[in-house]
Protein backbone atom coordinates (compact mmCIF):
# COMPACT_ATOMS: atom_id res chain seq x y z
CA UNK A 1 85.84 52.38 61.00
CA UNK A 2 89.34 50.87 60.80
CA UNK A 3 91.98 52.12 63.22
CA UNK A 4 95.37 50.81 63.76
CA UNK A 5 96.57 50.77 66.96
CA UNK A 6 100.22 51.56 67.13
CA UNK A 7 102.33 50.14 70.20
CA UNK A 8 104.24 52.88 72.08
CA UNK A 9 107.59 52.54 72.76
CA UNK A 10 110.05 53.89 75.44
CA UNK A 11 113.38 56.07 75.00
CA UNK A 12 115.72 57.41 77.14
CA UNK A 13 118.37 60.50 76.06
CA UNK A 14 122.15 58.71 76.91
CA UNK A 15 125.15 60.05 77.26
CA UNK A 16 123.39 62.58 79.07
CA UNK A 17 124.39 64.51 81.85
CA UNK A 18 127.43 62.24 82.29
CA UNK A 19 128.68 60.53 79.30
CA UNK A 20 127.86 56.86 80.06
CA UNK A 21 124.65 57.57 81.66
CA UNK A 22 120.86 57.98 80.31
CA UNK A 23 118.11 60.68 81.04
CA UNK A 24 114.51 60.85 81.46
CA UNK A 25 111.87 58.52 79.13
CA UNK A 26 110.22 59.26 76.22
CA UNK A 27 106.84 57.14 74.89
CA UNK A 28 106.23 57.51 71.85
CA UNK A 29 105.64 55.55 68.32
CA UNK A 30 108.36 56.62 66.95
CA UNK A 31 111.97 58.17 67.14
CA UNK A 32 110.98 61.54 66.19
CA UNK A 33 108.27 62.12 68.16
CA UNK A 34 110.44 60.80 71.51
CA UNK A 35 113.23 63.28 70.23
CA UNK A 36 110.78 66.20 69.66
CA UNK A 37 109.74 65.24 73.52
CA UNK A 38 113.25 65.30 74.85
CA UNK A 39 113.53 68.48 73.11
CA UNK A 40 111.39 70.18 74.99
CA UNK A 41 112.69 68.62 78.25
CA UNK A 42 116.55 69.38 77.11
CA UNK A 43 115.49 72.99 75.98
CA UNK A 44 113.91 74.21 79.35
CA UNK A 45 116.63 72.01 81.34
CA UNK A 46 119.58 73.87 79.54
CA UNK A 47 117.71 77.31 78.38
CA UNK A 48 118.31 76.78 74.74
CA UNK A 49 116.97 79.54 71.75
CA UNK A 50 117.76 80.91 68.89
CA UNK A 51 117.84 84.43 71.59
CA UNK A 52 121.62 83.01 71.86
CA UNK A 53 122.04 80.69 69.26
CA UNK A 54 122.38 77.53 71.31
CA UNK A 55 121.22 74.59 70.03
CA UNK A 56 121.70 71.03 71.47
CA UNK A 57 122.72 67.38 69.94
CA UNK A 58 121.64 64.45 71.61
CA UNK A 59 120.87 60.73 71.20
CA UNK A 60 117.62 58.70 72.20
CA UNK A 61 117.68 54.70 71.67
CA UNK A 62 114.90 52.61 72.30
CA UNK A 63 114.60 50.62 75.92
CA UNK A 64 114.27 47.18 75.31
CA UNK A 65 115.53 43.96 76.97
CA UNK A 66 117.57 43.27 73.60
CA UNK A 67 121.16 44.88 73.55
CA UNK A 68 120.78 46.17 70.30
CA UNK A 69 118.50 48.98 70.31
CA UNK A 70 119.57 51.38 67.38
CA UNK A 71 120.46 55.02 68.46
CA UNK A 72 119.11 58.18 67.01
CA UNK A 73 121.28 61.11 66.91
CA UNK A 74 119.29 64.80 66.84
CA UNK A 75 120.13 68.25 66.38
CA UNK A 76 117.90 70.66 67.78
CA UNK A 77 116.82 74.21 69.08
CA UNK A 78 113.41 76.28 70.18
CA UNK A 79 112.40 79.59 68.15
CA UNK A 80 110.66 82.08 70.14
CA UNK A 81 107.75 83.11 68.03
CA UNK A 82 106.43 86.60 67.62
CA UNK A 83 102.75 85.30 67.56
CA UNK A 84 101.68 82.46 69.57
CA UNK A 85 100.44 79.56 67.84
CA UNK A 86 96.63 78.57 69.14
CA UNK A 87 96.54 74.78 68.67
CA UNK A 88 93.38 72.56 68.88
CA UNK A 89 94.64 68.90 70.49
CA UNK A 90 91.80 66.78 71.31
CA UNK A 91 89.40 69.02 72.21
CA UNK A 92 91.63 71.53 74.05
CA UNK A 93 93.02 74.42 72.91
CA UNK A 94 97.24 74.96 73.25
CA UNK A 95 98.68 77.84 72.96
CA UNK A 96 102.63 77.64 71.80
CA UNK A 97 105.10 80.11 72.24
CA UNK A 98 108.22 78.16 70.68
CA UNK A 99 108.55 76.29 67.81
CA UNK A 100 111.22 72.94 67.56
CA UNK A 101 113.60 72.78 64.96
């Protein structure tokens, strides 16, 4: 069987709460999957839904001893669903009750 092993990487949110400064970290393999992450964290943090159309922009970049780590700008909100989602993630079942867009 052939896997490939993909190296996870760290991001932070910055800019955030204080332009200037960073928030929280994020592993991940890639950008999107970090920024669905901070999402979540931003969401709860800030009580974002689409219940009052909020939605949130931030920016993750990549920590790294370099200086030029590219930034990632997202746009984002959580959808309250009607029906929870039952999700099966390695052998455990999660049940969802927002959706990320």
């Amino acid at each position: 069987m052939n896997t490939t092993n993909k190296t996870k990487k760290t991001y932070t949110i910055i800019d955030f709460p204080i332009k200037g400064q960073q928030y929280g970290k994020f592993e991940s393999t890639s950008p999107n999957m970090a920024a669905s992450k901070a999402l979540t964290v931003l969401s709860k943090l800030k009580n974002i839904s689409n219940k009052n159309n909020n939605y949130v922009i931030f920016t993750i970049t990549e920590e790294n001893k370099s200086a030029n780590s590219k930034a990632y700008t997202y746009i984002g909100t959580r959808i309250v669903l009607d029906n929870l989602l039952n999700n099966k993630i390695k052998y455990k079942n999660v049940i969802s009750r927002y959706k990320k867009i």
